[in-house]
Protein backbone atom coordinates (compact mmCIF):
# COMPACT_ATOMS: atom_id res chain seq x y z
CA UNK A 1 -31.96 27.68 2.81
CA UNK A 2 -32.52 28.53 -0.65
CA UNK A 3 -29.14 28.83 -3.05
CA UNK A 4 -28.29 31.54 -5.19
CA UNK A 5 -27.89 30.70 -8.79
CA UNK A 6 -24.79 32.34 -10.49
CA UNK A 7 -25.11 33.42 -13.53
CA UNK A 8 -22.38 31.99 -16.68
CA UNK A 9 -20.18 35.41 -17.26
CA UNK A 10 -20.73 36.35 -12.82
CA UNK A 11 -19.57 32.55 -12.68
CA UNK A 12 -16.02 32.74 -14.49
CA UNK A 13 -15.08 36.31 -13.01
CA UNK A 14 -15.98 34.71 -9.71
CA UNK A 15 -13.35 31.21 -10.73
CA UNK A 16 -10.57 34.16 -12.31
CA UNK A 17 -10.68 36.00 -9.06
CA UNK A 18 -10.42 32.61 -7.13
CA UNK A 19 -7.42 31.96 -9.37
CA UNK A 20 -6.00 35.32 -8.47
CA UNK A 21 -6.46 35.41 -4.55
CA UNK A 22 -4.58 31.78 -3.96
CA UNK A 23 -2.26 33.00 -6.56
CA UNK A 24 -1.22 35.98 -4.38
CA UNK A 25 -1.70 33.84 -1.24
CA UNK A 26 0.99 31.28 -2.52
CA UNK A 27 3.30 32.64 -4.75
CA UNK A 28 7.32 32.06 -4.24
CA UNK A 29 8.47 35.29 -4.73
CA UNK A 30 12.32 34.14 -4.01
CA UNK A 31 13.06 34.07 -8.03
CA UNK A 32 11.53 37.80 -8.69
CA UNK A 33 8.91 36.50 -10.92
CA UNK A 34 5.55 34.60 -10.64
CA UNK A 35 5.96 31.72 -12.23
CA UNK A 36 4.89 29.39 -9.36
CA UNK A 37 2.52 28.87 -6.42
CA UNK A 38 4.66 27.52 -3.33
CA UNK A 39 3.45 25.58 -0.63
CA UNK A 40 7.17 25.18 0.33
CA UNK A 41 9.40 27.87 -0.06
CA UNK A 42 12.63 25.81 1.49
CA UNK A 43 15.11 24.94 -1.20
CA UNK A 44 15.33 21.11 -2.09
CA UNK A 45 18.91 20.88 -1.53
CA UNK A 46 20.00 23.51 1.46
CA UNK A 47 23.21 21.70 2.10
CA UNK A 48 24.41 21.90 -1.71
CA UNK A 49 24.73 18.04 -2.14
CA UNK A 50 23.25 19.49 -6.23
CA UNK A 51 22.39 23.03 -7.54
CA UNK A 52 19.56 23.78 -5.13
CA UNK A 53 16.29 24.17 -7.01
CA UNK A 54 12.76 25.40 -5.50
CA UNK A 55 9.83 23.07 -5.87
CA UNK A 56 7.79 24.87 -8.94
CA UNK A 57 4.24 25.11 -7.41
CA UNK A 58 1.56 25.93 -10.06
CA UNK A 59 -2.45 26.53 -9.75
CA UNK A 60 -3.74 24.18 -12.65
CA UNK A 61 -7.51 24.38 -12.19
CA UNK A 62 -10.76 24.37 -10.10
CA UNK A 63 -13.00 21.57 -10.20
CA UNK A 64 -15.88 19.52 -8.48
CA UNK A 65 -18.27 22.11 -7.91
CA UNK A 66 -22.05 20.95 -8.47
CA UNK A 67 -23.16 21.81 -11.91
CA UNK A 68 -25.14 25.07 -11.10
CA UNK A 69 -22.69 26.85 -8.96
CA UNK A 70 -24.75 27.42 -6.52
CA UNK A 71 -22.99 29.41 -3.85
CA UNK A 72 -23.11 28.30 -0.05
CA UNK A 73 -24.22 24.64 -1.12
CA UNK A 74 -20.67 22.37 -2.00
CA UNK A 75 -17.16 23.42 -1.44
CA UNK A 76 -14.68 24.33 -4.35
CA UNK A 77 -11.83 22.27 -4.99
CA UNK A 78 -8.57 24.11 -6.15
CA UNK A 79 -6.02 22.00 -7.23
CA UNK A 80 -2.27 22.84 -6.42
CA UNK A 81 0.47 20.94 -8.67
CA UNK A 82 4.40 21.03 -7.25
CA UNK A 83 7.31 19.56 -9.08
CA UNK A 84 10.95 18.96 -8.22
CA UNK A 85 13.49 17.22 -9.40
CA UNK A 86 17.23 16.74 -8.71
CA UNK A 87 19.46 14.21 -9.25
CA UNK A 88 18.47 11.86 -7.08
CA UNK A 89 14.83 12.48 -6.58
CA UNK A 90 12.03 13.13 -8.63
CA UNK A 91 8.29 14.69 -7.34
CA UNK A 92 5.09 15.55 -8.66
CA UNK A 93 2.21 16.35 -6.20
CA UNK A 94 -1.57 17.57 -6.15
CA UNK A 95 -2.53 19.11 -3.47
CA UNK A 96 -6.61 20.01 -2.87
CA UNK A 97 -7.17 23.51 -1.28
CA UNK A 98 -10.93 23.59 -0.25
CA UNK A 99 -12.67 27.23 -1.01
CA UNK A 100 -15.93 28.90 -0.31
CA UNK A 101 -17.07 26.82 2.87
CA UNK A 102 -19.11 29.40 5.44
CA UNK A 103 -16.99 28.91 8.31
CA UNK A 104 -13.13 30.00 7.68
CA UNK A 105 -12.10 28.25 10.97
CA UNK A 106 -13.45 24.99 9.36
CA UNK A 107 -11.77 25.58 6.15
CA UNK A 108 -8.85 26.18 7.53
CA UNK A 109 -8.55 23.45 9.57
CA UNK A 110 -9.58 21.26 6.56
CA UNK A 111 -7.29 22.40 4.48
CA UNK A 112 -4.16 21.79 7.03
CA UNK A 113 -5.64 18.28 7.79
CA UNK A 114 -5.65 17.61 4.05
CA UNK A 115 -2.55 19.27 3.54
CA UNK A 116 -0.32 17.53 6.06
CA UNK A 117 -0.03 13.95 5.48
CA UNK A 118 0.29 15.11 1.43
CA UNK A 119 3.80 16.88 2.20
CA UNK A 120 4.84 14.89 4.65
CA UNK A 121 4.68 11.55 2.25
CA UNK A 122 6.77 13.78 -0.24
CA UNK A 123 9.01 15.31 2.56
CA UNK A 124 9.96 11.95 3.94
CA UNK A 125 10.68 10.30 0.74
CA UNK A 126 12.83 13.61 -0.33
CA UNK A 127 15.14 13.48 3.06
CA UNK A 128 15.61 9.63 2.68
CA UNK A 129 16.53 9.71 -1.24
CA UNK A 130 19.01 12.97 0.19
CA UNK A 131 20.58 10.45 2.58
CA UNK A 132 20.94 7.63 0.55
CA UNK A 133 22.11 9.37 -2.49
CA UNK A 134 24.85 10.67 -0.27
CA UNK A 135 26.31 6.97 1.15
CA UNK A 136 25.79 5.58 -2.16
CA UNK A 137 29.23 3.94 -3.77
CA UNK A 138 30.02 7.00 -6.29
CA UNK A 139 31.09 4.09 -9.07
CA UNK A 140 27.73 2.48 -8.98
CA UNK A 141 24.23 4.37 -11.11
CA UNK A 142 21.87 5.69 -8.01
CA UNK A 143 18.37 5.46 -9.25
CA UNK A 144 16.27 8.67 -8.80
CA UNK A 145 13.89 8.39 -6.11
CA UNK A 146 9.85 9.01 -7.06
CA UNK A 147 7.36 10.43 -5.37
CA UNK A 148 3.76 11.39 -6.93
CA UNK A 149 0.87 12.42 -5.11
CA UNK A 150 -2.57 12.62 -7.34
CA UNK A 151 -6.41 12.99 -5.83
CA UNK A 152 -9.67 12.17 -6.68
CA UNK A 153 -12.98 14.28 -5.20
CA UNK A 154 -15.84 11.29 -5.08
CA UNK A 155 -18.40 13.08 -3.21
CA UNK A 156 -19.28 16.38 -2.81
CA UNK A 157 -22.64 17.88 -1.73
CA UNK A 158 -24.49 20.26 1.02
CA UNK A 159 -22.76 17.83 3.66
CA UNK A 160 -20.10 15.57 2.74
CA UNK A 161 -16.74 15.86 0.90
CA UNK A 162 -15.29 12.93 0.43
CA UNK A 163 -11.64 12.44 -1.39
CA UNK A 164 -9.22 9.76 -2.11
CA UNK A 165 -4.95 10.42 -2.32
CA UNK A 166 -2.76 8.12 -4.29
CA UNK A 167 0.30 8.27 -3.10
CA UNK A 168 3.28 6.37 -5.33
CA UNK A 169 6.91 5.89 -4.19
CA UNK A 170 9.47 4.42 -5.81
CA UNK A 171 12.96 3.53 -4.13
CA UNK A 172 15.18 1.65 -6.60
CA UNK A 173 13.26 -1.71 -6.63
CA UNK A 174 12.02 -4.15 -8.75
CA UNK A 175 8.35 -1.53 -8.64
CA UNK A 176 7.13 0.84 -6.84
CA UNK A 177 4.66 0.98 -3.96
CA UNK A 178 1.15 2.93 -4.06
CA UNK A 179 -0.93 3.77 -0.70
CA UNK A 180 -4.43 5.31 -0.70
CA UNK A 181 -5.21 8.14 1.56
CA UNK A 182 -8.79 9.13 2.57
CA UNK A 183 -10.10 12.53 3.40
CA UNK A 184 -13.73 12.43 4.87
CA UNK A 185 -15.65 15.40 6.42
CA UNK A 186 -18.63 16.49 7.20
CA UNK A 187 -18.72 19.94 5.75
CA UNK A 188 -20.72 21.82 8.61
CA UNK A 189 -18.94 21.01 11.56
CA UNK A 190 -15.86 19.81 9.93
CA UNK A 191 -15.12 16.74 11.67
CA UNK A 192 -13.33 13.45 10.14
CA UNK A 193 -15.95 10.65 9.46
CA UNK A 194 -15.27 7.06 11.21
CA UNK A 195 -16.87 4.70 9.23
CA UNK A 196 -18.96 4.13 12.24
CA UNK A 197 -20.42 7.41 11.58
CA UNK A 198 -22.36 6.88 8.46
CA UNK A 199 -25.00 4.27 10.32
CA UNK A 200 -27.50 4.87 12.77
CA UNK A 201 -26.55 2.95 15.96
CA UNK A 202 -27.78 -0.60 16.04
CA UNK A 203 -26.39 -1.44 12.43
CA UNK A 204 -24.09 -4.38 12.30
CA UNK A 205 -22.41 -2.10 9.23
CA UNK A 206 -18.79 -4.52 9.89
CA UNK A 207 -21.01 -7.39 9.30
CA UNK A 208 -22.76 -6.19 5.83
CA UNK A 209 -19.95 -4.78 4.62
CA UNK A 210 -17.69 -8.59 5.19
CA UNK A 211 -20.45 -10.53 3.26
CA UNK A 212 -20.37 -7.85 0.34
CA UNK A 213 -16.76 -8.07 0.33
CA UNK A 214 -16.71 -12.01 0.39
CA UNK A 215 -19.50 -12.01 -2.17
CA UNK A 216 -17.47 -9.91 -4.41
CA UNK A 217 -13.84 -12.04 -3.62
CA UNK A 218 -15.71 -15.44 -4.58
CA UNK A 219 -16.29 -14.15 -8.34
CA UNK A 220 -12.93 -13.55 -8.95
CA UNK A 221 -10.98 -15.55 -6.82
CA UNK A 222 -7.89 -16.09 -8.57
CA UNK A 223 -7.14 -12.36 -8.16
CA UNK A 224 -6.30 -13.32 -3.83
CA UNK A 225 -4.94 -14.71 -1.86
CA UNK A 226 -8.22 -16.00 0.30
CA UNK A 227 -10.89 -17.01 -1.21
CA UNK A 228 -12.50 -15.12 1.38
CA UNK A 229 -11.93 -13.09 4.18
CA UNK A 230 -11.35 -14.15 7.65
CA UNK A 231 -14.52 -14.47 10.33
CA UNK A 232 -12.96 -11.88 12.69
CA UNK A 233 -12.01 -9.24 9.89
CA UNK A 234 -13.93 -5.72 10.34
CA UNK A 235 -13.13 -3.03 8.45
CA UNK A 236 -10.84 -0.22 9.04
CA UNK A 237 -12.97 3.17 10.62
CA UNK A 238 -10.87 5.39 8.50
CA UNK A 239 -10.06 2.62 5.31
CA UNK A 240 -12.79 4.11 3.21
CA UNK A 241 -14.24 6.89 0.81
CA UNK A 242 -18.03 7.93 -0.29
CA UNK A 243 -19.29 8.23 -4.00
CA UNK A 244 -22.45 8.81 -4.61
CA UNK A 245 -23.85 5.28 -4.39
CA UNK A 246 -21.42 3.18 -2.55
CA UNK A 247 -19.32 3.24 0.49
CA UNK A 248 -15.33 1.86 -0.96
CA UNK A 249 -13.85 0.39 1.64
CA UNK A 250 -10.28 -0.73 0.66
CA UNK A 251 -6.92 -2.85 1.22
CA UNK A 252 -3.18 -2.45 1.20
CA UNK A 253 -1.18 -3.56 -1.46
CA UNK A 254 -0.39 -7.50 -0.49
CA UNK A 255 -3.19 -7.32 2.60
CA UNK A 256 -5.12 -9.75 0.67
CA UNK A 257 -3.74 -10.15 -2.92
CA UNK A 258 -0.55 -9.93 -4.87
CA UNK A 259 1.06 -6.94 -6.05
CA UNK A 260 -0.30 -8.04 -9.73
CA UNK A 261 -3.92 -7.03 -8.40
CA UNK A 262 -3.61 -3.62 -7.21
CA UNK A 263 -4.95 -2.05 -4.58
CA UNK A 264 -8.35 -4.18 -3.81
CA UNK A 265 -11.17 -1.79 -3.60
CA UNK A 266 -14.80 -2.93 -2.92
CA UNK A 267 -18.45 -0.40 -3.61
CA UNK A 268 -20.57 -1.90 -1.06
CA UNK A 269 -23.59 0.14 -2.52
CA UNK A 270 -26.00 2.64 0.05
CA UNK A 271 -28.93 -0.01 -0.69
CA UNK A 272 -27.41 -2.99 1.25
CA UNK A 273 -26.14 -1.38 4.71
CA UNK A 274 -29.42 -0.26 6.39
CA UNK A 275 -29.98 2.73 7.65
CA UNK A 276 -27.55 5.93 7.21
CA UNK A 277 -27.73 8.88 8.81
CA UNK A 278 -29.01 11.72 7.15
């Protein structure tokens, strides 16, 4: 189906009324003024352990649309940024809301399955810095709990949307701990890609993607703990994002390397696993 072209001054009233809609749709009216977006409108403190304080929610921009604007081709990406902090916790997270996909149903239900394990990561970390900060000895310093929460979009086309979460905690250690979180669809019928999904059947896709991975180890091999992996290893079906020119498949921190080298991530480029699917 041919696209229609927007045109530059159609194209920002079209972004500023964007704005304005999830805006309206979000705002935290509890203070009598808009100076926030909410996605969570409880209080951070109900019981009154400190001064209660609302998460401050703000829309800070749209992004990772294809160059032309073309409507009905890739989604917009509207980025949601939410703050809090008390005295014993500390938050900053982005949230993705996807916009302008044909079939509400399927946004919706994108935008909850994005949305979800985002909050909950945050949530979590909130109630557990609560409860410690509560049993800690009141003579002793109780370091502020972290959370952030930060995205990339790495593909984004007709048909696939692919994403990537950082999520960071920190809990009073020596460092903090970072975990990646995925988020890929397939824009028309909305369902979550397996990494099984990308090949047509009859690929040995777990095998390619171990002796790029090995390949890739062996020239810097100081950085794990293996020199290579293990025969049996396969990758995970859901350990993985898309760019435009490489599946990434990825690791935990200390899966295969020390804490020193990050989280491993490997491009195993399109050209060396076969046939994908269209």
């Amino acid at each position: 189906m041919k696209s229609t072209k927007v045109s530059s001054p159609f194209r920002w009233l079209l972004i500023s009324m964007i704005f304005l809609v999830v805006g309206i749709l979000f705002v935290n009216g509890s203070s009598g003024r808009v100076e926030a977006v909410s996605l969570d409108r409880r209080q951070v403190l109900p019981s009154g352990t400190a001064r209660p304080t609302g998460d401050q929610d703000s829309l800070i921009y749209t992004a990772h649309r294809q160059p032309s604007l073309s409507l009905g081709s890739s989604v917009l990406v509207l980025k949601i940024k939410t703050t809090t902090k008390t005295a014993f916790f500390e938050m900053e997270r982005e949230t993705p809301v996807l916009y302008g996909l044909k079939d509400p149903n399927v946004q919706n239900w994108l935008n909850s399955r994005i949305r979800a394990p985002l909050i909950a990561f945050t949530d979590n970390l909130r109630k557990q810095a609560e409860r410690d900060y509560r049993q800690w000895p009141q003579d002793q310093e109780f370091r502020t709990y972290i959370a952030h929460v930060s995205y990339d979009v790495t593909l984004n086309n007709d048909r696939l949307l692919s994403m990537v979460a950082t999520m960071y905690q920190y809990t009073g250690g020596a460092h903090g701990l970072s975990f990646l979180e995925p988020f890929n669809f397939d824009l028309h019928t909305g369902k979550a890609l397996r990494l099984a999904d990308l090949f047509a059947p009859g690929v040995d896709y777990q095998g390619l993607i171990r002796a790029e991975i090995n390949r890739q180890m062996a020239q810097n091999p100081e950085r794990f703990f293996e020199p290579r992996l293990p025969e049996n290893w396969v990758p995970g079906e859901h350990r993985f994002y898309l760019t435009e020119d490489a599946v990434v498949v990825f690791f935990d921190l200390y899966e295969i390397a020390p804490y020193a080298s990050g989280i491993p991530q490997f491009a195993i480029p399109y050209s060396l696993l076969g046939d994908l699917l269209p």
